[in-house]
Structures are given as structure tokens and as C-alpha cells.
Protein backbone atom coordinates (compact mmCIF):
# COMPACT_ATOMS: atom_id res chain seq x y z
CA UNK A 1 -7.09 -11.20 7.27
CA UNK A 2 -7.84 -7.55 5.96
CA UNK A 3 -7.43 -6.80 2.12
CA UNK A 4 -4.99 -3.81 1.51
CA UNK A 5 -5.33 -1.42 -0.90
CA UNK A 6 -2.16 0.41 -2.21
CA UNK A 7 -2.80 3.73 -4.70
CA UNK A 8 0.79 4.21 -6.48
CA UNK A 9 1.72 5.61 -9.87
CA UNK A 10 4.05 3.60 -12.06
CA UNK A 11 6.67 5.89 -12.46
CA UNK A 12 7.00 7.53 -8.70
CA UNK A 13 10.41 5.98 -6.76
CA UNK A 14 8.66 6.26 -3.58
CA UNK A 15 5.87 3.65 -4.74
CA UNK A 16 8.53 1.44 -6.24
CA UNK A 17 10.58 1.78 -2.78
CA UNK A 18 6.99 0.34 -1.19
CA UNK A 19 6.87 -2.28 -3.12
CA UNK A 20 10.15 -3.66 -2.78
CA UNK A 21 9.31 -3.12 1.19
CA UNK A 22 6.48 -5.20 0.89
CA UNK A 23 8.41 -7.82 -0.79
CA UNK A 24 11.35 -7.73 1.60
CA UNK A 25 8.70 -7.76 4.98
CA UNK A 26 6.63 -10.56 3.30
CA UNK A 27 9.89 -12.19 2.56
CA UNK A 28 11.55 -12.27 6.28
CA UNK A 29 7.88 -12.41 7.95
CA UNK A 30 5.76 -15.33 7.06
CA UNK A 31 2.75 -13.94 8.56
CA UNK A 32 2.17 -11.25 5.88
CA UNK A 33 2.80 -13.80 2.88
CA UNK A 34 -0.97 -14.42 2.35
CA UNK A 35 -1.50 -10.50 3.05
CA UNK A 36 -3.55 -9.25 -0.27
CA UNK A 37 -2.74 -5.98 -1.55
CA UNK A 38 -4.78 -4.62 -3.99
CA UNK A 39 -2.37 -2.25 -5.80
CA UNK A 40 -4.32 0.24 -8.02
CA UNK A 41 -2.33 2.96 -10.79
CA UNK A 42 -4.34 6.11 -10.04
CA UNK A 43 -3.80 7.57 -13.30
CA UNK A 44 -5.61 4.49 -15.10
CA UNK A 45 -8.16 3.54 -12.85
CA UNK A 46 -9.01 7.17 -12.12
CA UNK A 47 -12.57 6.35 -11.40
CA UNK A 48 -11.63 4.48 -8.68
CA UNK A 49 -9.02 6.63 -7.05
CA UNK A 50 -11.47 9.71 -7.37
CA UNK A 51 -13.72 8.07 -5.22
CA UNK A 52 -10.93 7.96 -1.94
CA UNK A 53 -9.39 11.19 -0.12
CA UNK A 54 -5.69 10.87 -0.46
CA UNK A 55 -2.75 13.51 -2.34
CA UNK A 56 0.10 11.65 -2.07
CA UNK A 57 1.15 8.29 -2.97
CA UNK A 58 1.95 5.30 -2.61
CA UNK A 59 -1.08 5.70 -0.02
CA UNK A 60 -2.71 2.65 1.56
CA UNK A 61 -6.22 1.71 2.89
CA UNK A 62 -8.05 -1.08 4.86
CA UNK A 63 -11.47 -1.42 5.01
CA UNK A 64 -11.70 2.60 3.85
CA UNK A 65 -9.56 3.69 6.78
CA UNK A 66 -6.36 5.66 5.40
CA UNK A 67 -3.61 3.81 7.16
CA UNK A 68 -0.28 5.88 5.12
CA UNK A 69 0.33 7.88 3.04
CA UNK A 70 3.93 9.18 1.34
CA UNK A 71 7.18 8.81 1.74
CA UNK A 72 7.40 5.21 2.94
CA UNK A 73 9.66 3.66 5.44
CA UNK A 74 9.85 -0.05 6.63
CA UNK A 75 7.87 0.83 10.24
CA UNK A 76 5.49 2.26 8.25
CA UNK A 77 4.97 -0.43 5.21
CA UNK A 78 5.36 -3.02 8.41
CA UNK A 79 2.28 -1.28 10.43
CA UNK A 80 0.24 -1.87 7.21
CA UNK A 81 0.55 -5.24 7.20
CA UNK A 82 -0.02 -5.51 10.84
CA UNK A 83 -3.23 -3.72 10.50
CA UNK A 84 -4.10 -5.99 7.86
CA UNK A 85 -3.62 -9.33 10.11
């Protein structure tokens, strides 16, 4: 199983919509339960996110490879964690 890794900003609905996806796909799915996400708040660990090419968030990675990024929907939070299988 892949590691994600989820840029969001703390105060954007869109990121706070993905993570209540997550929750509700990890919830009804048992296969993405052990699924780690490695959720990182761009504007404190700045170093970090200036080191990946994204604009918009909540924006998601595996392995380096951009998977999403923006407005989310549950087909595209669901691909994510597919990916990451």
C-alpha cells in the first residue's frame, strides 16, 4: 500500500469537504482503512509544499505523481485511494 500525501489549508471548505470524503469512503470501504494520508498545511510547512508543483488545493500525491487537484468530488477522493492500494 502507497502513502498519500494531501496539501490542504486549514481554513479552505473544499479541503474540509476532502476530508470528510476520506472519512466517509474509509468508513463504507474497508480496504482504504489502513490507507495513510499524509496531510500537510501548506502555509506552515511551506518548505515542504515549495518543493511540489501544485496551485490549488486540497491536491494529492503518490509516490510524486499528482493524482488531484481542486474541487473534490467522491470519484475523485475514491480514485486516490485506489491508486494508493
Amino acid at each position: 500500500m502507497k502513502k498519500v500525501t494531501m496539501f490542504y489549508l486549514e481554513n479552505c471548505p473544499y479541503c474540509k469537504k476532502a476530508f470528510k470524503m476520506i472519512d466517509v469512503l474509509k468508513e463504507e470501504n474497508p480496504e482504504y482503512a489502513n490507507i495513510q494520508i499524509e496531510a500537510i498545511e501548506e502555509s506552515k510547512e511551506v518548505h515542504i509544499a515549495a518543493s511540489y508543483d501544485y496551485y490549488l488545493v486540497p491536491t494529492f500525491y503518490i509516490d510524486g505523481f499528482k493524482l488531484y487537484e481542486g474541487i473534490p468530488s467522491l470519484d475523485k477522493i475514491e480514485a486516490v485511494l485506489k491508486a494508493a492500494i
